[in-house]
PDB file of N, CA and C in Angstrom:
ATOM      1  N   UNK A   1     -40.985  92.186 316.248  1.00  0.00           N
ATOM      2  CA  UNK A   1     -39.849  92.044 315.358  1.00  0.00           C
ATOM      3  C   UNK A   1     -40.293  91.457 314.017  1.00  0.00           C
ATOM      4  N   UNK A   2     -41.112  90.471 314.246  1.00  0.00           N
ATOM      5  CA  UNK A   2     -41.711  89.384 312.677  1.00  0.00           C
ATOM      6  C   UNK A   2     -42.451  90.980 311.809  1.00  0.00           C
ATOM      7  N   UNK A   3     -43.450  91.456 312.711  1.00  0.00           N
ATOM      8  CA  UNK A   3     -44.072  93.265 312.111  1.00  0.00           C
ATOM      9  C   UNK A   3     -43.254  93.082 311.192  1.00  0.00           C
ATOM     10  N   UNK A   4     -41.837  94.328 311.911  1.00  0.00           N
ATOM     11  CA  UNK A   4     -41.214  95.084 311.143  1.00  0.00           C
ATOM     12  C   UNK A   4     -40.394  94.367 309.848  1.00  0.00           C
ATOM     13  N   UNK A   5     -40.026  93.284 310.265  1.00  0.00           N
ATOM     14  CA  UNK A   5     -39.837  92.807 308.892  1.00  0.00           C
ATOM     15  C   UNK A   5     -40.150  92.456 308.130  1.00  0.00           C
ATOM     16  N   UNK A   6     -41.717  91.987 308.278  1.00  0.00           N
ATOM     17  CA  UNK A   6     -42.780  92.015 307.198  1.00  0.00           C
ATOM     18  C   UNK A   6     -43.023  92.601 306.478  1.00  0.00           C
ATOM     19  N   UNK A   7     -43.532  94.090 307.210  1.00  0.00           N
ATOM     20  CA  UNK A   7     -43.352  95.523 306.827  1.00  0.00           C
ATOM     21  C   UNK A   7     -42.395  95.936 305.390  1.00  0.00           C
ATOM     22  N   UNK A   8     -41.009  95.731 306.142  1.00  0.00           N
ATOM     23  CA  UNK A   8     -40.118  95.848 305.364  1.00  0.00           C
ATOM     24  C   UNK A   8     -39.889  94.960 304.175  1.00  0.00           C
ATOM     25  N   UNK A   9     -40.194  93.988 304.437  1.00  0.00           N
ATOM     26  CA  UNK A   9     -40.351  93.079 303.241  1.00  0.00           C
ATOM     27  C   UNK A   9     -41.300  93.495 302.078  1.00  0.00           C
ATOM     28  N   UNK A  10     -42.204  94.123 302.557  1.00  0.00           N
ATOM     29  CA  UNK A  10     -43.662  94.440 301.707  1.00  0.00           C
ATOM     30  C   UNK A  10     -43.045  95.615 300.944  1.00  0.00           C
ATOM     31  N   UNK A  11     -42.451  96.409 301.569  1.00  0.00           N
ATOM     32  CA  UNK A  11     -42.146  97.942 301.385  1.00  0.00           C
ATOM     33  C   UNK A  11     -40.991  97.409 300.292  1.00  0.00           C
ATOM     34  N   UNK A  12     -40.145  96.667 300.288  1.00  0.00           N
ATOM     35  CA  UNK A  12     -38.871  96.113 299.537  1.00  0.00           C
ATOM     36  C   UNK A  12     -39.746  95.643 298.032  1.00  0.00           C
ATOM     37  N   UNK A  13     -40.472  94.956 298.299  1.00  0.00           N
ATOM     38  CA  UNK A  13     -41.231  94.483 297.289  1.00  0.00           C
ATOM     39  C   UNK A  13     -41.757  95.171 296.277  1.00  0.00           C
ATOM     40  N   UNK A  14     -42.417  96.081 297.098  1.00  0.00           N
ATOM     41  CA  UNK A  14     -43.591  97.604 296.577  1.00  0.00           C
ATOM     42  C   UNK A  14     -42.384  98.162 295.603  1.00  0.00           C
ATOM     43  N   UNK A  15     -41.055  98.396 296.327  1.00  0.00           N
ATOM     44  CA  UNK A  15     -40.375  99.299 295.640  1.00  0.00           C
ATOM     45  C   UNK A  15     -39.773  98.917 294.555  1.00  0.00           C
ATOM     46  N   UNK A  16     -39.255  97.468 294.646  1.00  0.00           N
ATOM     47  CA  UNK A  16     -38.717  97.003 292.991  1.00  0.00           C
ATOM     48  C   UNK A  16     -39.985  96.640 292.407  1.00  0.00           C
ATOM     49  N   UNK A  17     -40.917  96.434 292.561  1.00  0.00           N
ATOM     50  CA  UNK A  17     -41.830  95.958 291.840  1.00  0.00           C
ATOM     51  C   UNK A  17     -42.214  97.069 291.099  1.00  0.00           C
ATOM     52  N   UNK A  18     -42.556  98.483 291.497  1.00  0.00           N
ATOM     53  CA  UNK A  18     -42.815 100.094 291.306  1.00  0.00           C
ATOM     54  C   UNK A  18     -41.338 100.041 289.867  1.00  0.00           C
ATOM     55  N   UNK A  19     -40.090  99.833 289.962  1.00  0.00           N
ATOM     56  CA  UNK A  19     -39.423 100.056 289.437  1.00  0.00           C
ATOM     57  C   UNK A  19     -39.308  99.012 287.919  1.00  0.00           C
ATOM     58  N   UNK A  20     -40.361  98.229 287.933  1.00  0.00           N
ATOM     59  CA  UNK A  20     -40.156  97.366 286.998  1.00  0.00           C
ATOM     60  C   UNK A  20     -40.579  97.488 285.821  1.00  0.00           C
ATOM     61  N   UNK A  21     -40.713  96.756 284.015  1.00  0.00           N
ATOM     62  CA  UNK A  21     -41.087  97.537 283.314  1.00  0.00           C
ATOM     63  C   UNK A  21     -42.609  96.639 283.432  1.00  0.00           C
ATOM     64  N   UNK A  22     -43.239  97.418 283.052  1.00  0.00           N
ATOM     65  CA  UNK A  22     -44.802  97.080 283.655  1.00  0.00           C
ATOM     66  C   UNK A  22     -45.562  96.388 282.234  1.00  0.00           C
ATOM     67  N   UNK A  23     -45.102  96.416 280.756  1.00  0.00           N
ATOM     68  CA  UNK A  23     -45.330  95.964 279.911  1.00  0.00           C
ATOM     69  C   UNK A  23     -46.009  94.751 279.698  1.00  0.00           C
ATOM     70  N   UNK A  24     -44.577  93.960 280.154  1.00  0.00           N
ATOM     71  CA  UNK A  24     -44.929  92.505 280.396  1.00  0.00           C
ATOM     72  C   UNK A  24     -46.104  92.152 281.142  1.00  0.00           C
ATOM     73  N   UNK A  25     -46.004  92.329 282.378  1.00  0.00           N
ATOM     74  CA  UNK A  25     -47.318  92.328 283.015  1.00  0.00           C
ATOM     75  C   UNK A  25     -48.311  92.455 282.533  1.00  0.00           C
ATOM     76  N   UNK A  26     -48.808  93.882 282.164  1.00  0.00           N
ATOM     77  CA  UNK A  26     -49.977  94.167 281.453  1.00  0.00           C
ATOM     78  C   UNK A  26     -50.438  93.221 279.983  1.00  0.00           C
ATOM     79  N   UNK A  27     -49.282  92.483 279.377  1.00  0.00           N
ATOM     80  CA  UNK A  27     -49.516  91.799 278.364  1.00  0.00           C
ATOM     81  C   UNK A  27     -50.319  90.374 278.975  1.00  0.00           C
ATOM     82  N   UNK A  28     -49.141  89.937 280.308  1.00  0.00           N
ATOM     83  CA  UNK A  28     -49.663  88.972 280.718  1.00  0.00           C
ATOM     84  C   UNK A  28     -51.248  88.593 281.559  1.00  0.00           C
ATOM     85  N   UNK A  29     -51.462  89.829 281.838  1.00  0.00           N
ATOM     86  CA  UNK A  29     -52.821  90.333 282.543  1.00  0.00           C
ATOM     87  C   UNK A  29     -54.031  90.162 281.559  1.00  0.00           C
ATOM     88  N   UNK A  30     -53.257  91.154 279.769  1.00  0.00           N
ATOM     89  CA  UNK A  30     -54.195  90.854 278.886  1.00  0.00           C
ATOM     90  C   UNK A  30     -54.742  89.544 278.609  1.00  0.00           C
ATOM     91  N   UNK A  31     -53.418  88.550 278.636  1.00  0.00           N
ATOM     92  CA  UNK A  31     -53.655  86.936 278.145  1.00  0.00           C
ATOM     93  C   UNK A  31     -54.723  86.399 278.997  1.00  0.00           C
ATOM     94  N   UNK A  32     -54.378  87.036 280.652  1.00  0.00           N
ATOM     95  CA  UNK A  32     -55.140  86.026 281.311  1.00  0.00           C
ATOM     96  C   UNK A  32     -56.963  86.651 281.427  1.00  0.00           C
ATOM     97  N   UNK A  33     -57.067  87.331 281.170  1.00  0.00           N
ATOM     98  CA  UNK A  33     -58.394  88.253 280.563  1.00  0.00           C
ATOM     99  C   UNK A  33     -58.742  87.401 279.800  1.00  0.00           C
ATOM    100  N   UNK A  34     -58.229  87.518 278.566  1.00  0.00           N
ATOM    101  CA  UNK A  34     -58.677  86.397 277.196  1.00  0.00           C
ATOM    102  C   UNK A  34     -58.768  85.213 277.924  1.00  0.00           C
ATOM    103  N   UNK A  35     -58.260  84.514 278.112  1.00  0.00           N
ATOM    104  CA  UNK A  35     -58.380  82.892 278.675  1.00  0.00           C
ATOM    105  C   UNK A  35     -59.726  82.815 279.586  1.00  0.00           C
ATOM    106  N   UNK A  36     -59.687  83.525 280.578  1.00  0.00           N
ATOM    107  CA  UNK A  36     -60.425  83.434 281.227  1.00  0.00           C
ATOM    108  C   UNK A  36     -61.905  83.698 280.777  1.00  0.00           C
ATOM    109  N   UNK A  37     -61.759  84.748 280.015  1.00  0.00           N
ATOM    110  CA  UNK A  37     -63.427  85.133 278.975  1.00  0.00           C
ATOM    111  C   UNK A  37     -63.764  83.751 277.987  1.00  0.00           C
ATOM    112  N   UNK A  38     -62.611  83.072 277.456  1.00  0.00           N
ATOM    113  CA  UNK A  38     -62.715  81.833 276.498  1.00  0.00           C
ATOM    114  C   UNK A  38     -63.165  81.164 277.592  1.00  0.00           C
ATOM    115  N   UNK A  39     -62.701  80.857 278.280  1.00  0.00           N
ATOM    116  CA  UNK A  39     -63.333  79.576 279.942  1.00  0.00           C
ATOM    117  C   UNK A  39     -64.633  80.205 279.578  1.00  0.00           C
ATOM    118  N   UNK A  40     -65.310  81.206 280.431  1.00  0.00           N
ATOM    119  CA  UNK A  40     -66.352  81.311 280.759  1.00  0.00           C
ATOM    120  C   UNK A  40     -67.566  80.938 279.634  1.00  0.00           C
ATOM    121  N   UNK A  41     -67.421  81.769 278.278  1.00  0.00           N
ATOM    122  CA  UNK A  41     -67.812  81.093 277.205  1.00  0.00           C
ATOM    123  C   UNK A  41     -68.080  79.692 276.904  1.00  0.00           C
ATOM    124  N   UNK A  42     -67.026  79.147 277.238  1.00  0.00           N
ATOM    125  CA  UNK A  42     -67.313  77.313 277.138  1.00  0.00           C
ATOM    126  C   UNK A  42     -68.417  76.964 278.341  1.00  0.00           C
ATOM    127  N   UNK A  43     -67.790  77.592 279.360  1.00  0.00           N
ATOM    128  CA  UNK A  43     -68.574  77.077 280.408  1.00  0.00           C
ATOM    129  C   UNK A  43     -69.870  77.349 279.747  1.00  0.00           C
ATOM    130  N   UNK A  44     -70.231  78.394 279.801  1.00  0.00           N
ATOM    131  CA  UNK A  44     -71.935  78.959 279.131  1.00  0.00           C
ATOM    132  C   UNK A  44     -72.346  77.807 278.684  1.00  0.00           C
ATOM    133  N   UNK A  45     -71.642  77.377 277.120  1.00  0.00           N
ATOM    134  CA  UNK A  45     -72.116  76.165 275.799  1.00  0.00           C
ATOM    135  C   UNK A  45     -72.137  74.990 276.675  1.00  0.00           C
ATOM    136  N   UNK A  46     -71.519  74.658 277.746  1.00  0.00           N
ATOM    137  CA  UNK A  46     -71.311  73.204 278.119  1.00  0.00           C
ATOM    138  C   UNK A  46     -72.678  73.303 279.427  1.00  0.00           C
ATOM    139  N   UNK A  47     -73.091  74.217 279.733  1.00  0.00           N
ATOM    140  CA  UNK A  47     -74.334  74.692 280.837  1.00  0.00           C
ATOM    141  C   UNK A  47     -75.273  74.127 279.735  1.00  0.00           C
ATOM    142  N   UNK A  48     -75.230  75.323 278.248  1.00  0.00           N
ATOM    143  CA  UNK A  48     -75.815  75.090 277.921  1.00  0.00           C
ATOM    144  C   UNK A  48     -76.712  73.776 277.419  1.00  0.00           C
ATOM    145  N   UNK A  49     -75.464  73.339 276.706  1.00  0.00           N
ATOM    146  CA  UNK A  49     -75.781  71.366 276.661  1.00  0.00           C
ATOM    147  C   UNK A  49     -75.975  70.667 277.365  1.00  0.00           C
ATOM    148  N   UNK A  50     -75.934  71.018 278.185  1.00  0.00           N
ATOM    149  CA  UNK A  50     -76.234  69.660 279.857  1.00  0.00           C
ATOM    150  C   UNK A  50     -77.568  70.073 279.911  1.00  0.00           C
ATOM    151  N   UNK A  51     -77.954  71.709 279.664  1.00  0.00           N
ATOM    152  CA  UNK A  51     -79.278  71.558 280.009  1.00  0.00           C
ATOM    153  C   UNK A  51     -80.340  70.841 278.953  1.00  0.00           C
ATOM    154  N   UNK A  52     -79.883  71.112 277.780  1.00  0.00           N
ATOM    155  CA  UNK A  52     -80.646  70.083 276.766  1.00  0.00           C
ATOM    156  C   UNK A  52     -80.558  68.533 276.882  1.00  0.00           C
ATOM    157  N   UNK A  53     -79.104  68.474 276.934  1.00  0.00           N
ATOM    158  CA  UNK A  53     -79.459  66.833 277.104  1.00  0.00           C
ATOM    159  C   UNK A  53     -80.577  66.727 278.520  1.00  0.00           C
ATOM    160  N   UNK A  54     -80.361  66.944 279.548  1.00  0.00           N
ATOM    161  CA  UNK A  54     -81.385  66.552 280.532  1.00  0.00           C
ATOM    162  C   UNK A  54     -82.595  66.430 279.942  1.00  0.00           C
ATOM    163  N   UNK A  55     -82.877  67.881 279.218  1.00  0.00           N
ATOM    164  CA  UNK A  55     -83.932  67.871 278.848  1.00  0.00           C
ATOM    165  C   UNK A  55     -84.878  66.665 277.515  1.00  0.00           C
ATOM    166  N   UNK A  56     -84.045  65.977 277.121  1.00  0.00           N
ATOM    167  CA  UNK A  56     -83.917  64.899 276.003  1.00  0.00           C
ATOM    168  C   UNK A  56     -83.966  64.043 276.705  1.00  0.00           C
ATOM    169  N   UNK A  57     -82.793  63.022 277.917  1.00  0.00           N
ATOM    170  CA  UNK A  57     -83.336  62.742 278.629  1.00  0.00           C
ATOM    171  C   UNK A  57     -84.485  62.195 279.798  1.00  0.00           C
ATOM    172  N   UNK A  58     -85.258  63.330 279.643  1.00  0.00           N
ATOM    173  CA  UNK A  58     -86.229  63.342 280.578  1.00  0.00           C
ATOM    174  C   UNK A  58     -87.831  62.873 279.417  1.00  0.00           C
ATOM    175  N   UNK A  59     -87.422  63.294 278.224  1.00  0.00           N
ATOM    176  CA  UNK A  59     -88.445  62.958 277.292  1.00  0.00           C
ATOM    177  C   UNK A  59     -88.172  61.593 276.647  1.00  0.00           C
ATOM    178  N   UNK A  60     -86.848  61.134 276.869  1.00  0.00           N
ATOM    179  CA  UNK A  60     -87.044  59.662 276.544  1.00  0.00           C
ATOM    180  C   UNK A  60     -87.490  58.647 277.505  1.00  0.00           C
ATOM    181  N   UNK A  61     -87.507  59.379 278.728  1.00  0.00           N
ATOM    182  CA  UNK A  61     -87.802  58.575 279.820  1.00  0.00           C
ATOM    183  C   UNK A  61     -89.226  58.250 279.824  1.00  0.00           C
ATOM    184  N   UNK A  62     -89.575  59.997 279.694  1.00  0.00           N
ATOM    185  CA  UNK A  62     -91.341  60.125 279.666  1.00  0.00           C
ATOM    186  C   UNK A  62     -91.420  58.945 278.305  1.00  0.00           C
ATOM    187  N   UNK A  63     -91.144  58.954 277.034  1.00  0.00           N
ATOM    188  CA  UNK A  63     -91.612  57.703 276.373  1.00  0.00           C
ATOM    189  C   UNK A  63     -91.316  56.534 276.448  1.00  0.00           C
ATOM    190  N   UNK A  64     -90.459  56.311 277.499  1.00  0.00           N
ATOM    191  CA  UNK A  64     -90.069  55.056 277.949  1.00  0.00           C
ATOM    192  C   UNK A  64     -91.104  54.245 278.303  1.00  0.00           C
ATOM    193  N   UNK A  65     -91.534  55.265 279.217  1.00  0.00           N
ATOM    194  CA  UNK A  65     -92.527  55.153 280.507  1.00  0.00           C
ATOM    195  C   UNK A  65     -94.094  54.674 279.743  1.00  0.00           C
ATOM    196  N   UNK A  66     -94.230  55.788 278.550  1.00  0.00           N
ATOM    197  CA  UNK A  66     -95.547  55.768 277.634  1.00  0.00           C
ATOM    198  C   UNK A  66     -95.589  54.517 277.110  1.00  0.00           C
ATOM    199  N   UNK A  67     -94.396  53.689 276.616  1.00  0.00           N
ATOM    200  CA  UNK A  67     -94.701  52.598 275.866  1.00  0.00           C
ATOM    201  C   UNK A  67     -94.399  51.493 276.728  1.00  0.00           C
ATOM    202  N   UNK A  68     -94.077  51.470 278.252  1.00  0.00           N
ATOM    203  CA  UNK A  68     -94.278  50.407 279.246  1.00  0.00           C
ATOM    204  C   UNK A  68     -95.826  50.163 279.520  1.00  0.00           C
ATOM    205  N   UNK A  69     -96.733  51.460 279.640  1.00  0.00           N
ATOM    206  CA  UNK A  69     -97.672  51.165 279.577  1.00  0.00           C
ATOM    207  C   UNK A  69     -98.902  50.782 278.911  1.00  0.00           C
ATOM    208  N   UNK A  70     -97.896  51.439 277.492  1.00  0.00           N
ATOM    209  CA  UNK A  70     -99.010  50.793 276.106  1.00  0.00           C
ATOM    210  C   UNK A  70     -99.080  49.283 276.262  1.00  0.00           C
ATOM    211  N   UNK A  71     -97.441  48.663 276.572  1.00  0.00           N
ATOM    212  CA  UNK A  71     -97.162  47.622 276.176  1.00  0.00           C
ATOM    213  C   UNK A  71     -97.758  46.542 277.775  1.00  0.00           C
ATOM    214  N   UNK A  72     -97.971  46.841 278.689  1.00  0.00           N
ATOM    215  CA  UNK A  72     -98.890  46.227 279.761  1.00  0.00           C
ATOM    216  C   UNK A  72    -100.122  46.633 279.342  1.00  0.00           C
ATOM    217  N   UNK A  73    -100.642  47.177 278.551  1.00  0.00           N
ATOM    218  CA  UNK A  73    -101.875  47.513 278.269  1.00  0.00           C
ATOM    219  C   UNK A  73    -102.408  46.437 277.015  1.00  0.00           C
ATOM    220  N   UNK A  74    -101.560  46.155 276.120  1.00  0.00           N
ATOM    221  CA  UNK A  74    -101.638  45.019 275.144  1.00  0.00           C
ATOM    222  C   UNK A  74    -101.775  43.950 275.981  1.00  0.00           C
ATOM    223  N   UNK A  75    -100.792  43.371 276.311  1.00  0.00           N
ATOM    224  CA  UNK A  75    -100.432  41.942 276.839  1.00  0.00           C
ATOM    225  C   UNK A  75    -101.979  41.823 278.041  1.00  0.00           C
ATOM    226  N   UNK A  76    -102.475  42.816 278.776  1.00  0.00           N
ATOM    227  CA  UNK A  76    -103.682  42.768 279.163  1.00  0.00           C
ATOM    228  C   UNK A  76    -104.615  42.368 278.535  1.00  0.00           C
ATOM    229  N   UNK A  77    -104.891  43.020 277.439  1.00  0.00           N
ATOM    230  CA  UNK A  77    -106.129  42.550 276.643  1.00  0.00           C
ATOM    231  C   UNK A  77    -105.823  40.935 276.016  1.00  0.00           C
ATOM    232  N   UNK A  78    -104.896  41.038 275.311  1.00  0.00           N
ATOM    233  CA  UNK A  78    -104.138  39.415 274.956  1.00  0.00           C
ATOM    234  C   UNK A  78    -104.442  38.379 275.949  1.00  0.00           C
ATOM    235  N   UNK A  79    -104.446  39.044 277.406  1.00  0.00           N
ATOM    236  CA  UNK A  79    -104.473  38.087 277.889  1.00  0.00           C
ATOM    237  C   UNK A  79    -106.332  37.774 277.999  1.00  0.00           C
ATOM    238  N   UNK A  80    -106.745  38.691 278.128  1.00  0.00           N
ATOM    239  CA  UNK A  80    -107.952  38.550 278.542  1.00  0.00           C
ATOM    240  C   UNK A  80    -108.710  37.848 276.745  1.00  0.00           C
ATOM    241  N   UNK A  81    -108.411  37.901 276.307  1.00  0.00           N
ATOM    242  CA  UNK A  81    -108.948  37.309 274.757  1.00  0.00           C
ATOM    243  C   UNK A  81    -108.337  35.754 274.983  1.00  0.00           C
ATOM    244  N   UNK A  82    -107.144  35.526 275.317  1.00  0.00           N
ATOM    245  CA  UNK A  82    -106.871  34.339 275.410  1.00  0.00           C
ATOM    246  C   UNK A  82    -107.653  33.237 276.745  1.00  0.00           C
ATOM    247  N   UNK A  83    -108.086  34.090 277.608  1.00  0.00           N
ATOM    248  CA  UNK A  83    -109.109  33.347 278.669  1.00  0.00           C
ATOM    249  C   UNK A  83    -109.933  33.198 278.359  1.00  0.00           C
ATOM    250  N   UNK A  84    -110.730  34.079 277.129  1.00  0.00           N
ATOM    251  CA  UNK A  84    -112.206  33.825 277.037  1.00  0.00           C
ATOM    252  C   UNK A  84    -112.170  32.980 275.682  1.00  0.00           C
ATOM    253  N   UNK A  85    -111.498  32.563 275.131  1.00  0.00           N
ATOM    254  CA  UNK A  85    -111.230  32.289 273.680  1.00  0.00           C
ATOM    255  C   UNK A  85    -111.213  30.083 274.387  1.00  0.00           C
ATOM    256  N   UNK A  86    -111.915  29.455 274.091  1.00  0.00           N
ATOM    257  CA  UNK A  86    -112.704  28.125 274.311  1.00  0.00           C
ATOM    258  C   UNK A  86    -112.371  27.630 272.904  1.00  0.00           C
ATOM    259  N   UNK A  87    -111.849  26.005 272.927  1.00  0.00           N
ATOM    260  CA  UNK A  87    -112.107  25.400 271.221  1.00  0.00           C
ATOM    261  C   UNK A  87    -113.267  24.604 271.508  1.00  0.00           C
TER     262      UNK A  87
END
């Protein structure tokens, strides 16, 4: 019984929907085309920028890293001049 009136429901649907003016729709179909192509676009630029910043990121880290070790590399020698250094 739930079938056939499903059925019929679908078939009810099909048929005013068939009878409707289809304009609108298709306008609204166009809009959501556009919107959706503008989304994807952003998405692209905002992929795109995340991947640069990481990439910026990852090179401030790497010189982070370069001048932790310059700078334990000073204070080493400093230190070692200050042990051998006698008045």
């Amino acid at each position: 019984m739930k079938k056939v009136l499903l059925i019929a429901g679908v078939a009810m649907t099909a048929l005013l929907g068939g009878c409707a003016n289809t304009t609108a729709l298709e306008e609204s179909v166009a809009n959501l085309s556009n919107k959706v192509d503008q989304l994807s676009a952003d998405v692209s630029a905002l992929k795109s920028e995340q991947g640069q910043i990481a990439a910026d990121a990852k090179a401030a880290k790497a010189a982070a890293m370069d001048a932790q070790a310059e700078a334990k590399r000073a204070n080493d020698r400093l230190d070692n001049v200050a042990s051998s250094y006698k008045k």
